[in-house]
PDB file of N, CA and C in Angstrom:
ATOM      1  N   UNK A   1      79.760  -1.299  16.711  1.00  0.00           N
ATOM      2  CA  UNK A   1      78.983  -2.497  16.875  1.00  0.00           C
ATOM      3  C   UNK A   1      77.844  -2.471  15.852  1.00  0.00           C
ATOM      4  N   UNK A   2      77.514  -3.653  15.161  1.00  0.00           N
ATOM      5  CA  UNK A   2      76.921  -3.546  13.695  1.00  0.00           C
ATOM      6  C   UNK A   2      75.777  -4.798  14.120  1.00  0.00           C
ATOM      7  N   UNK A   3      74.570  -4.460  14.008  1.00  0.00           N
ATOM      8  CA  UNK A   3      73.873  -5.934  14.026  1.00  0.00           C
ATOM      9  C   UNK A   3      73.776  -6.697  12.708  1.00  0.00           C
ATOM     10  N   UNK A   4      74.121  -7.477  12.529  1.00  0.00           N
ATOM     11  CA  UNK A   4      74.095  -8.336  11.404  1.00  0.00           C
ATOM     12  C   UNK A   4      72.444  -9.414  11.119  1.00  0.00           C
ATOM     13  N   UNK A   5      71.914  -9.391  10.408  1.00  0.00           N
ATOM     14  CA  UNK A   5      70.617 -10.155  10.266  1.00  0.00           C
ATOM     15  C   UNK A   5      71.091 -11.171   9.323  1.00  0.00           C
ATOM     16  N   UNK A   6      70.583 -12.143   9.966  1.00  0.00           N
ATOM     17  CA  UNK A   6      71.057 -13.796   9.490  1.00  0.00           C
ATOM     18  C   UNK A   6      69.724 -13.928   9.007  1.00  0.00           C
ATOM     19  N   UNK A   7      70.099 -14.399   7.454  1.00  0.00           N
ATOM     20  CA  UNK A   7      68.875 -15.047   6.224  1.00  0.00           C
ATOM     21  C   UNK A   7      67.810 -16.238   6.969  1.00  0.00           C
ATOM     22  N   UNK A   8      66.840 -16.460   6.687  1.00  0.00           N
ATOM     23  CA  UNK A   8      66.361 -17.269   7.587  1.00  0.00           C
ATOM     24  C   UNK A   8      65.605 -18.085   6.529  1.00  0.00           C
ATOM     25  N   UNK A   9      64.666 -19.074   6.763  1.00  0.00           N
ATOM     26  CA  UNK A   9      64.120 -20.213   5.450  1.00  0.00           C
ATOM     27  C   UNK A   9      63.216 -20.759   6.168  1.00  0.00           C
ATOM     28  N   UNK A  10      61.519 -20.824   5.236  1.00  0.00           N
ATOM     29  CA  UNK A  10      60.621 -21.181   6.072  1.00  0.00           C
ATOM     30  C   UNK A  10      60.494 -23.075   5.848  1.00  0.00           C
ATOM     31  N   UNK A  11      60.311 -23.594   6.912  1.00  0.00           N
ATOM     32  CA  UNK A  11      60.101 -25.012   6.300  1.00  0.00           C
ATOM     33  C   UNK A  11      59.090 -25.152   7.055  1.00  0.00           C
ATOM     34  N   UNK A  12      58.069 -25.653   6.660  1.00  0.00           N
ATOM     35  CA  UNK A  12      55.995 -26.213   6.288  1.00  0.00           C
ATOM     36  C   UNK A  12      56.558 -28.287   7.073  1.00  0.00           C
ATOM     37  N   UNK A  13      56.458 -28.772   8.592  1.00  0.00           N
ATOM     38  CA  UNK A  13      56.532 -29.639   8.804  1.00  0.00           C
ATOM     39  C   UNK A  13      54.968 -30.482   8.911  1.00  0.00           C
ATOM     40  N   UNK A  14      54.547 -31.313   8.416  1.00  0.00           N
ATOM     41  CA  UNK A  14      53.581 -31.627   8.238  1.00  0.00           C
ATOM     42  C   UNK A  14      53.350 -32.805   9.463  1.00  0.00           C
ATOM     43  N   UNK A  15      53.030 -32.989   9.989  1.00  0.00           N
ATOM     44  CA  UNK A  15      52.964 -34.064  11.306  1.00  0.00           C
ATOM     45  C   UNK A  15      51.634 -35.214  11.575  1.00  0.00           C
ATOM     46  N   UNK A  16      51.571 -36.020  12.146  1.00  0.00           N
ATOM     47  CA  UNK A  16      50.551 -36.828  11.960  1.00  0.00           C
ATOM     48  C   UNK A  16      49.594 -36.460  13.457  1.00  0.00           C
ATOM     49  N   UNK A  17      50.362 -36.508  14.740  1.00  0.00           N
ATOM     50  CA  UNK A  17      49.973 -35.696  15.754  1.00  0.00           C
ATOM     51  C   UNK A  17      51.029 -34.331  16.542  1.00  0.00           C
ATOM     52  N   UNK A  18      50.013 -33.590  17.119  1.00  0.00           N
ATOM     53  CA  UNK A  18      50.299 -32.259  17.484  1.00  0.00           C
ATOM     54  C   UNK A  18      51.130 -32.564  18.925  1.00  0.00           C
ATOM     55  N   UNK A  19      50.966 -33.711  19.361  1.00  0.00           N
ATOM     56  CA  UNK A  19      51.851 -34.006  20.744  1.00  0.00           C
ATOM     57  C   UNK A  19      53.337 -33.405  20.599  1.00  0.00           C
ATOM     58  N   UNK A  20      54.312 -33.848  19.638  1.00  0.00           N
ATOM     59  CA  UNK A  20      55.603 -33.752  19.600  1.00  0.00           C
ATOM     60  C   UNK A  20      55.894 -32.481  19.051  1.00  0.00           C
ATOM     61  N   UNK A  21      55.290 -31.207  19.280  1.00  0.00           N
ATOM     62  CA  UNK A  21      55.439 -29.893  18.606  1.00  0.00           C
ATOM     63  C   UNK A  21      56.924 -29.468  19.509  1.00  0.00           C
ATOM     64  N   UNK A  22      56.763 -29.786  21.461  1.00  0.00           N
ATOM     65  CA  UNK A  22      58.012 -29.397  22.190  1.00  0.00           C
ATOM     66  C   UNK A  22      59.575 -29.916  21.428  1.00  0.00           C
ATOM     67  N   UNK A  23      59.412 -30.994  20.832  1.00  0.00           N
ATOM     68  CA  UNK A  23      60.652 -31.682  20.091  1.00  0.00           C
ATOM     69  C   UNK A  23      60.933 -30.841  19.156  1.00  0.00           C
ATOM     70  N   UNK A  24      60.281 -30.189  18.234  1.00  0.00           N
ATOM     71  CA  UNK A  24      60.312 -29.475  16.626  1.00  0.00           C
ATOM     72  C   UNK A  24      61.124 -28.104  17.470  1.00  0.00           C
ATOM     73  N   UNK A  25      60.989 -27.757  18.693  1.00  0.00           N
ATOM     74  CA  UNK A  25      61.637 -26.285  19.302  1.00  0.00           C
ATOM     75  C   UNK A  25      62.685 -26.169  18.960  1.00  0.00           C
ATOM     76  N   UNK A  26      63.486 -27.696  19.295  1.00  0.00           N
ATOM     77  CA  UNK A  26      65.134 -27.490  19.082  1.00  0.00           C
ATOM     78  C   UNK A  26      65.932 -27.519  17.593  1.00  0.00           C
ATOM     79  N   UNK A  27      64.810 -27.245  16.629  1.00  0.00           N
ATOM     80  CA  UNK A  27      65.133 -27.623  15.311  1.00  0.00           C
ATOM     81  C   UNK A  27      65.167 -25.987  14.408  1.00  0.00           C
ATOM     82  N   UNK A  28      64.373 -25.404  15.414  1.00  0.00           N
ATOM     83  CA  UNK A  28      63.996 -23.470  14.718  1.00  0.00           C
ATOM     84  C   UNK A  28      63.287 -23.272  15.433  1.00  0.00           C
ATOM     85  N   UNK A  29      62.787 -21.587  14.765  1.00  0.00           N
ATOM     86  CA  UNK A  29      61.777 -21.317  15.866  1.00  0.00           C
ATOM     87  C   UNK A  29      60.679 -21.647  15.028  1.00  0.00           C
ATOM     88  N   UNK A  30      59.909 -21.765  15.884  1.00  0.00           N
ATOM     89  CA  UNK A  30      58.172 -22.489  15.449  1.00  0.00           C
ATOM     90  C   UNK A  30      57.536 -20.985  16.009  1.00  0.00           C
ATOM     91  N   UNK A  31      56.876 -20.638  14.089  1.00  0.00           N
ATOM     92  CA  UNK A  31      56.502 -19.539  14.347  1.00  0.00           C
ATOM     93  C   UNK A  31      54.778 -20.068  14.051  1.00  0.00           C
ATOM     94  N   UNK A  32      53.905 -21.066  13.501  1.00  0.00           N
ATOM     95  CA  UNK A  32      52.819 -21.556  13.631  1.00  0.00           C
ATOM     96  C   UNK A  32      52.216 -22.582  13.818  1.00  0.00           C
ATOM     97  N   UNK A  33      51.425 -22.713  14.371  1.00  0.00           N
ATOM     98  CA  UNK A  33      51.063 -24.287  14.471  1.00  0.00           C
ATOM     99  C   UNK A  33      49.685 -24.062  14.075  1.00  0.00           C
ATOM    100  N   UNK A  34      49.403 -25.187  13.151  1.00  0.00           N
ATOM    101  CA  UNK A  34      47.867 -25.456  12.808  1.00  0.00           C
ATOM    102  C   UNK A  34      47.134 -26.521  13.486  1.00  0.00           C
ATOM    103  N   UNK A  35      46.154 -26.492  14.401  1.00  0.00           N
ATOM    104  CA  UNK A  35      45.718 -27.586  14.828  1.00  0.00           C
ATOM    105  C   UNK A  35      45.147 -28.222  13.871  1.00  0.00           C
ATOM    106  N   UNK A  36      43.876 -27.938  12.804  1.00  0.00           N
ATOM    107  CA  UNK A  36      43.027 -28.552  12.362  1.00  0.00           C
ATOM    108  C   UNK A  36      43.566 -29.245  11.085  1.00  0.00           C
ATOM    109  N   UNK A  37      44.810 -28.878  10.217  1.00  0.00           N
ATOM    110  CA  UNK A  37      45.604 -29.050   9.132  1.00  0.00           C
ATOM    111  C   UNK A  37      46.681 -30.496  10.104  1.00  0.00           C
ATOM    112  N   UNK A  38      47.446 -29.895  11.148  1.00  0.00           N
ATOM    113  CA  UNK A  38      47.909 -30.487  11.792  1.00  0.00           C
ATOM    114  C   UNK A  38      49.642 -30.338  10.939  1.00  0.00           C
ATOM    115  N   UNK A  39      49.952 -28.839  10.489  1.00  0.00           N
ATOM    116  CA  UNK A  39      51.465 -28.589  10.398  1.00  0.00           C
ATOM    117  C   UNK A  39      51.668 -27.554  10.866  1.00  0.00           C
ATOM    118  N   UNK A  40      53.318 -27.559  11.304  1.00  0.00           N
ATOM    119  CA  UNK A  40      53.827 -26.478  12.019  1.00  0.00           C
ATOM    120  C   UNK A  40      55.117 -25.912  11.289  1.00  0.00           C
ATOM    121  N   UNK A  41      54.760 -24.542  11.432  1.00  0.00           N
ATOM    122  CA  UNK A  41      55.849 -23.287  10.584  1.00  0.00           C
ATOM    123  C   UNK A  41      57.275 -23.528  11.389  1.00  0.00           C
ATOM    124  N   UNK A  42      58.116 -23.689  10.768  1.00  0.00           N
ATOM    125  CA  UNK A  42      59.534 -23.651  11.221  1.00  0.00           C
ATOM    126  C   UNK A  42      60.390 -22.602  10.757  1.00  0.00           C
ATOM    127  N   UNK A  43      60.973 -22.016  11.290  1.00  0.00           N
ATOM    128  CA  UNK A  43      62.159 -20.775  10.589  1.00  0.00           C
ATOM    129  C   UNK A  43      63.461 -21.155  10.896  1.00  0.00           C
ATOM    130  N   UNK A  44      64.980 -21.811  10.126  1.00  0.00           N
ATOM    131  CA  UNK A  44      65.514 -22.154  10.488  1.00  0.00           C
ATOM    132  C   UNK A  44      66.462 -21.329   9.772  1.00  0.00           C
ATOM    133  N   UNK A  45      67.953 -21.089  10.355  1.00  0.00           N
ATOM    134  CA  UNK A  45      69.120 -20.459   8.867  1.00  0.00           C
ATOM    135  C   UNK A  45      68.990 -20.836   7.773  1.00  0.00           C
ATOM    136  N   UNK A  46      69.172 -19.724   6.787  1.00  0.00           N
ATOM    137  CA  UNK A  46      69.014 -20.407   5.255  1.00  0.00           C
ATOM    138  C   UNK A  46      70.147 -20.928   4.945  1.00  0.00           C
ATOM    139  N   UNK A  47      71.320 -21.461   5.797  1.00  0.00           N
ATOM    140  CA  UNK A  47      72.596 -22.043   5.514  1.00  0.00           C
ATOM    141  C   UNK A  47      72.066 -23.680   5.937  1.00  0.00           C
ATOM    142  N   UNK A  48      71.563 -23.832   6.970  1.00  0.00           N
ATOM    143  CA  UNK A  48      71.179 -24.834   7.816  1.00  0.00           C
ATOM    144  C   UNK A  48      69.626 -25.963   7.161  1.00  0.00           C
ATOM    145  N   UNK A  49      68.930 -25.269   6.125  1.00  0.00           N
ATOM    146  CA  UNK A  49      68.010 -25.111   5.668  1.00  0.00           C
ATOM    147  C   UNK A  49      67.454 -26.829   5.350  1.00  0.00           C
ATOM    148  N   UNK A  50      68.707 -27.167   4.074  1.00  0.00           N
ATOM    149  CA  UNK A  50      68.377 -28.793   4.076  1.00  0.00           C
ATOM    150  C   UNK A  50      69.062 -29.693   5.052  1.00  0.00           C
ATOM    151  N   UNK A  51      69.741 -29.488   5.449  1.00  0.00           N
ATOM    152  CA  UNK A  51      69.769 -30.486   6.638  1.00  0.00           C
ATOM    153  C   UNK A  51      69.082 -30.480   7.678  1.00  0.00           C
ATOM    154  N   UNK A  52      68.765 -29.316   7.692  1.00  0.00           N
ATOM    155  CA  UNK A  52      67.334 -29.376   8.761  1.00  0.00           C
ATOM    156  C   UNK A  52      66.464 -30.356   8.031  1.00  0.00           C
ATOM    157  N   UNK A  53      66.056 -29.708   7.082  1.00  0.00           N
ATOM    158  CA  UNK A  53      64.653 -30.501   6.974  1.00  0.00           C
ATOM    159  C   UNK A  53      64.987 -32.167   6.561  1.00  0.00           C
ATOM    160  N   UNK A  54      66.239 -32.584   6.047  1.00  0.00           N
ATOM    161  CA  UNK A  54      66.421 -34.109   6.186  1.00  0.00           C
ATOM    162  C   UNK A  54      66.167 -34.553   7.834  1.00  0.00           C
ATOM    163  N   UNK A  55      66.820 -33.938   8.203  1.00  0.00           N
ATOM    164  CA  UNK A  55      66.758 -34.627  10.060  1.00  0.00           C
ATOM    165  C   UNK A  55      65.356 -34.360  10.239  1.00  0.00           C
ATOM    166  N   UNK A  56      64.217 -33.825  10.165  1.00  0.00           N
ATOM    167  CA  UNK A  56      63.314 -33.330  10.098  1.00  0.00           C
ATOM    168  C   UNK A  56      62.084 -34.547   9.467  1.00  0.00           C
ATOM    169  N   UNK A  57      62.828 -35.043   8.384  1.00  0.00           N
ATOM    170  CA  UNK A  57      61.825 -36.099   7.629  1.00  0.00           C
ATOM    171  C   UNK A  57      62.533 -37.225   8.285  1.00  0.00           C
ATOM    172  N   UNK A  58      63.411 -37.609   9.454  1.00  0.00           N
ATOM    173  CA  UNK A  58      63.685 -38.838   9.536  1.00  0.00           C
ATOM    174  C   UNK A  58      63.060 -39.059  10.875  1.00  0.00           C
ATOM    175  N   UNK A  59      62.394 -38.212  11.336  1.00  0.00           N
ATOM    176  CA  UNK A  59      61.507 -38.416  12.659  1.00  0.00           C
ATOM    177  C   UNK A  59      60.158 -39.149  12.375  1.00  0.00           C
ATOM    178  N   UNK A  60      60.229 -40.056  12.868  1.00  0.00           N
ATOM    179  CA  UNK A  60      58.959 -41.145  12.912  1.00  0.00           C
ATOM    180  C   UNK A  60      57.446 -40.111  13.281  1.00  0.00           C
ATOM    181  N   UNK A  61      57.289 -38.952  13.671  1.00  0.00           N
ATOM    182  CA  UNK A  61      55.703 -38.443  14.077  1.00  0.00           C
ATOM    183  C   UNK A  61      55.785 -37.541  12.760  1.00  0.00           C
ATOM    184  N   UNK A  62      56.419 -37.006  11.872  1.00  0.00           N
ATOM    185  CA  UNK A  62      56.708 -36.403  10.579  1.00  0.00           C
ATOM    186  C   UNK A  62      55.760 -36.993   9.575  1.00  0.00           C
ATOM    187  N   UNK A  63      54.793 -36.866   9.110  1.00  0.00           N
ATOM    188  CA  UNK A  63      54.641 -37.131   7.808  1.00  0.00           C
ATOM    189  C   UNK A  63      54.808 -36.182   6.485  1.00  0.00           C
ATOM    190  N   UNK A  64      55.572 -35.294   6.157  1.00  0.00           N
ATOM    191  CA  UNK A  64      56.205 -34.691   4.997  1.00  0.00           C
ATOM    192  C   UNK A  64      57.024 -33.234   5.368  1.00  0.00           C
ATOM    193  N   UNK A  65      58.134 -33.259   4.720  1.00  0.00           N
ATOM    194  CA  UNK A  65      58.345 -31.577   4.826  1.00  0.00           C
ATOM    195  C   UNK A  65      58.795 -31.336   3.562  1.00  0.00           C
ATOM    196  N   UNK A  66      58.724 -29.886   3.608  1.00  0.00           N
ATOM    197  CA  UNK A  66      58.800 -28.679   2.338  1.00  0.00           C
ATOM    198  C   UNK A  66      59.458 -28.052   3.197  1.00  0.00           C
ATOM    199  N   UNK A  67      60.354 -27.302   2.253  1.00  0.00           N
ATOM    200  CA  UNK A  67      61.559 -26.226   2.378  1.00  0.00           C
ATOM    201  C   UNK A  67      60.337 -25.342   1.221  1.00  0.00           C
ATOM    202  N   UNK A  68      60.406 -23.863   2.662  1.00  0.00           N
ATOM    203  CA  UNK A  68      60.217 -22.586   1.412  1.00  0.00           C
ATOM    204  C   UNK A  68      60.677 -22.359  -0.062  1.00  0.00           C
ATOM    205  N   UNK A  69      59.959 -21.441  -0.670  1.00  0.00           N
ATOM    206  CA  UNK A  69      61.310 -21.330  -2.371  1.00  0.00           C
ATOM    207  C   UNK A  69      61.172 -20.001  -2.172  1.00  0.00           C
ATOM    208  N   UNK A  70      60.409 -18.950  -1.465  1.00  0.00           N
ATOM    209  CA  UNK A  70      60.495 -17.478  -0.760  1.00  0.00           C
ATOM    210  C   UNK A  70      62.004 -16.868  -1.430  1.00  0.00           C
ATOM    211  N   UNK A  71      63.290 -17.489  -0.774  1.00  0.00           N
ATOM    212  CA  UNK A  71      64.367 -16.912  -1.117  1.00  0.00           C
ATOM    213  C   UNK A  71      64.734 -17.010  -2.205  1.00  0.00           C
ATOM    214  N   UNK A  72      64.276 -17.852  -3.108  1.00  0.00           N
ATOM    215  CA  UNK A  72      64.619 -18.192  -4.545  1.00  0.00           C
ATOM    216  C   UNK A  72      63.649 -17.401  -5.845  1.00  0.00           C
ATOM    217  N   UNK A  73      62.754 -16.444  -4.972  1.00  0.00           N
ATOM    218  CA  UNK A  73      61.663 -15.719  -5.739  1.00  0.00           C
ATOM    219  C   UNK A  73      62.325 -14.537  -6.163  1.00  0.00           C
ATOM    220  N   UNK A  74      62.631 -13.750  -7.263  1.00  0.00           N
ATOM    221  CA  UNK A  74      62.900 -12.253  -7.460  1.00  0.00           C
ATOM    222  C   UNK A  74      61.629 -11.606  -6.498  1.00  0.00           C
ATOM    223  N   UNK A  75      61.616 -10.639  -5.488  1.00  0.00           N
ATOM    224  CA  UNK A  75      60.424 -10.426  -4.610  1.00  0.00           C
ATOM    225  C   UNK A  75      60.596  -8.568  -5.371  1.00  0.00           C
ATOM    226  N   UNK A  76      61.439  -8.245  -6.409  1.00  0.00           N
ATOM    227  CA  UNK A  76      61.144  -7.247  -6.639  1.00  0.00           C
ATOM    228  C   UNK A  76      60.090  -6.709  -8.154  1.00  0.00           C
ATOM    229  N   UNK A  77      58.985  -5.666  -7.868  1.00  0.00           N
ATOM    230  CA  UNK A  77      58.081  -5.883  -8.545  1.00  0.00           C
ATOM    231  C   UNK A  77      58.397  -4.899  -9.685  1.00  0.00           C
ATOM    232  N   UNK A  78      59.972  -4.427 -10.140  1.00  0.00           N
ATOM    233  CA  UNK A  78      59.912  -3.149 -11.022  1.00  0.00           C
ATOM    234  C   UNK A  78      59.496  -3.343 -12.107  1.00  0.00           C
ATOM    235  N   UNK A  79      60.038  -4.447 -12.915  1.00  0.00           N
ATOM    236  CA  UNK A  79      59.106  -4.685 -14.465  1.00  0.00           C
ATOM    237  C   UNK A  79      57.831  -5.400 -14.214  1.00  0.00           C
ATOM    238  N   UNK A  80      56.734  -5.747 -13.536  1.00  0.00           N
ATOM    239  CA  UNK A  80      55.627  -6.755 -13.161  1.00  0.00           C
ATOM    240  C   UNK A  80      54.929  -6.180 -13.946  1.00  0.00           C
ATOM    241  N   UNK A  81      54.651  -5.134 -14.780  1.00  0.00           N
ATOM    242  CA  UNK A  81      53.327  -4.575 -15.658  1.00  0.00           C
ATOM    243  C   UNK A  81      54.296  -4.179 -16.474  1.00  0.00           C
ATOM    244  N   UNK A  82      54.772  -4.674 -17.589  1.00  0.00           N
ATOM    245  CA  UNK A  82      55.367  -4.565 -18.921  1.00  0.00           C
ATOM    246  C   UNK A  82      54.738  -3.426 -19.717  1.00  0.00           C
ATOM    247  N   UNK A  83      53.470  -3.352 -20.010  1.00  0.00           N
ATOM    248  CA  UNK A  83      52.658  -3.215 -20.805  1.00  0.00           C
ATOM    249  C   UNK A  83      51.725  -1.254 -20.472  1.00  0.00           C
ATOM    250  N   UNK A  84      52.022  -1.387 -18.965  1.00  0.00           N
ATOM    251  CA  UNK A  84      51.320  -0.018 -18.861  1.00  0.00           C
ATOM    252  C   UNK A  84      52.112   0.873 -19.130  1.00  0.00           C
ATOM    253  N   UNK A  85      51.759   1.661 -19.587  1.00  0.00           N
ATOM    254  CA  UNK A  85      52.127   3.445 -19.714  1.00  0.00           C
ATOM    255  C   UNK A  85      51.941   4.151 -18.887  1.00  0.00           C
ATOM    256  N   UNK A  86      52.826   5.365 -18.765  1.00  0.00           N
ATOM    257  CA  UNK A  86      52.650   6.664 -17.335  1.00  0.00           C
ATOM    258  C   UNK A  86      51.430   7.335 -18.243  1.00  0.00           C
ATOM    259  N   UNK A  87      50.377   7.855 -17.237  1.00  0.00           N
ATOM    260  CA  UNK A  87      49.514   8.117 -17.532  1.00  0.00           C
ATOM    261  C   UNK A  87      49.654   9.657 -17.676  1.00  0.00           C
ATOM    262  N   UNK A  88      50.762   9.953 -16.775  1.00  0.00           N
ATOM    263  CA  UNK A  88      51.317  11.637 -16.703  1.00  0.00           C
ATOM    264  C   UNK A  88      51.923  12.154 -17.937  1.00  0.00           C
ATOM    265  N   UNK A  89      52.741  11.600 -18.929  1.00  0.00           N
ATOM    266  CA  UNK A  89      53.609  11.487 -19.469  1.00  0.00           C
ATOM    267  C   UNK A  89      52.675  11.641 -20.976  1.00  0.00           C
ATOM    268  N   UNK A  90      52.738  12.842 -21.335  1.00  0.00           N
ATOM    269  CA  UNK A  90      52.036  13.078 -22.669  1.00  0.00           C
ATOM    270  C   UNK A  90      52.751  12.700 -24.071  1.00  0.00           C
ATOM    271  N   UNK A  91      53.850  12.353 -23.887  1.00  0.00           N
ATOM    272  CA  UNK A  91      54.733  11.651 -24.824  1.00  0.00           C
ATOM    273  C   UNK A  91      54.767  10.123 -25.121  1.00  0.00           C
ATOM    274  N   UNK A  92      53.589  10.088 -24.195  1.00  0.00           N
ATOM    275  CA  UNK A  92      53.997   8.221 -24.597  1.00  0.00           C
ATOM    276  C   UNK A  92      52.303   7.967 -24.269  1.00  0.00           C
ATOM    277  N   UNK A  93      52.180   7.174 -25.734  1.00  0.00           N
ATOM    278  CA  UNK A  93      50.360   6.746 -26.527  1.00  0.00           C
ATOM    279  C   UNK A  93      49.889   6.095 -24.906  1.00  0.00           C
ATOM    280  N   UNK A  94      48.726   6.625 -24.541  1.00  0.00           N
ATOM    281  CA  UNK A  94      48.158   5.481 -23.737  1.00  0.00           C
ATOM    282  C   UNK A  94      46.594   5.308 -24.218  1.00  0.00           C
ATOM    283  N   UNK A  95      46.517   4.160 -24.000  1.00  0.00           N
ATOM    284  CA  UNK A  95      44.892   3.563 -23.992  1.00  0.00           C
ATOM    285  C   UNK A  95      44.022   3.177 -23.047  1.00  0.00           C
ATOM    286  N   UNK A  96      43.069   3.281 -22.354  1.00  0.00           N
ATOM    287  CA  UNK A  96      42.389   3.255 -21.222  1.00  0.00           C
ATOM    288  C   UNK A  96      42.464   2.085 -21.240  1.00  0.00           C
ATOM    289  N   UNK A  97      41.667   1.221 -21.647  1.00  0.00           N
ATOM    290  CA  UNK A  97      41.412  -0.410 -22.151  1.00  0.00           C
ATOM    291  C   UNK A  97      41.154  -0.375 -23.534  1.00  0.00           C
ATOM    292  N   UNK A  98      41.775  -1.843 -23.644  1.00  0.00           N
ATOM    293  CA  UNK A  98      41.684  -2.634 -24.852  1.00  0.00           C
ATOM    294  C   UNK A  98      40.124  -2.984 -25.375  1.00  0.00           C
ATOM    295  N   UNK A  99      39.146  -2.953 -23.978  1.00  0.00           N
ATOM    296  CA  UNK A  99      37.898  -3.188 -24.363  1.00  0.00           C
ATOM    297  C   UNK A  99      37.014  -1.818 -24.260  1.00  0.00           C
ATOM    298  N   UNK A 100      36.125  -1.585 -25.156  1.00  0.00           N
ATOM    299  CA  UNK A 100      35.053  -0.814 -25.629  1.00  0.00           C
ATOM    300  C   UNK A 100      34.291  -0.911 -24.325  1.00  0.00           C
ATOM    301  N   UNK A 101      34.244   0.849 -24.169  1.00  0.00           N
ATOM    302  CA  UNK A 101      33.390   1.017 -23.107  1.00  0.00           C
ATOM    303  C   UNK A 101      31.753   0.818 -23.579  1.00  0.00           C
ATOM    304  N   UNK A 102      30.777   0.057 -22.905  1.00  0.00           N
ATOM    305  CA  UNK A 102      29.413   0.306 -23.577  1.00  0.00           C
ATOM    306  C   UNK A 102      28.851   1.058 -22.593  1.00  0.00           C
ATOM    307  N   UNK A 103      27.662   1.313 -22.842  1.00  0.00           N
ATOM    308  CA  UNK A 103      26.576   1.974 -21.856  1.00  0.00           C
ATOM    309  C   UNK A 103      25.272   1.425 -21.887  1.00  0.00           C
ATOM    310  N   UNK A 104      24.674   1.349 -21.659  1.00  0.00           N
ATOM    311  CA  UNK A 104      23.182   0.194 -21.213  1.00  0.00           C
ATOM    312  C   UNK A 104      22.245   1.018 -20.949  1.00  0.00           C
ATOM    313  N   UNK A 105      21.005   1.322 -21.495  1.00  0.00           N
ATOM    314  CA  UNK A 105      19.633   2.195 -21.214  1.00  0.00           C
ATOM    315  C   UNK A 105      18.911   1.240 -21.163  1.00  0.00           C
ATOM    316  N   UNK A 106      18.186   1.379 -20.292  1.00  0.00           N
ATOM    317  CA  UNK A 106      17.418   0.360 -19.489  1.00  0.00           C
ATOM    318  C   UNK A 106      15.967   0.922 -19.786  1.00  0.00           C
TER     319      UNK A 106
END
């Protein structure tokens, strides 16, 4: 027996009032609600994702939705600093900074 984890997709429902939040239940799970903004976090399958959120914008208390882009991000950070050097690594030039350290006597 294997648990399988189903992809999930955040959609940002933007609403005009907070009354009809019980309706948004049967659509995902509603993982926030903002009172003072007045939108609520939805998590729905990432298979299910735009048709959710069309049925979603055709509700009259709706005023806008966004589909996450989360899943569409590379979320891995291995090349993110191109440019630094191992600092361990006596074979390869490093430079502290590009800018000149000063010192200030006061």
């Amino acid at each position: 027996m294997s648990l399988e984890v189903t992809k999930r997709q955040g959609i940002v429902v933007w609403v005009y009032t907070l009354r009809q939040i019980k309706n948004l239940k049967r659509y995902g799970y509603i993982h926030y609600v903002s009172n003072r903004m007045k939108y609520v976090l939805l998590y729905v399958d990432q298979e299910e994702a735009q048709t959710t959120a069309e049925k979603l914008n055709s509700l009259h208390f709706v005023r806008k939705v966004e589909v996450s882009h989360r899943p569409e991000i590379d979320m891995t950070l291995k090349n993110a600093l191109p440019d630094r050097k191992d600092r361990n690594n006596p074979e390869v030039e490093y430079h502290e900074s590009t800018f000149e350290t000063k010192t200030y006597s006061f």
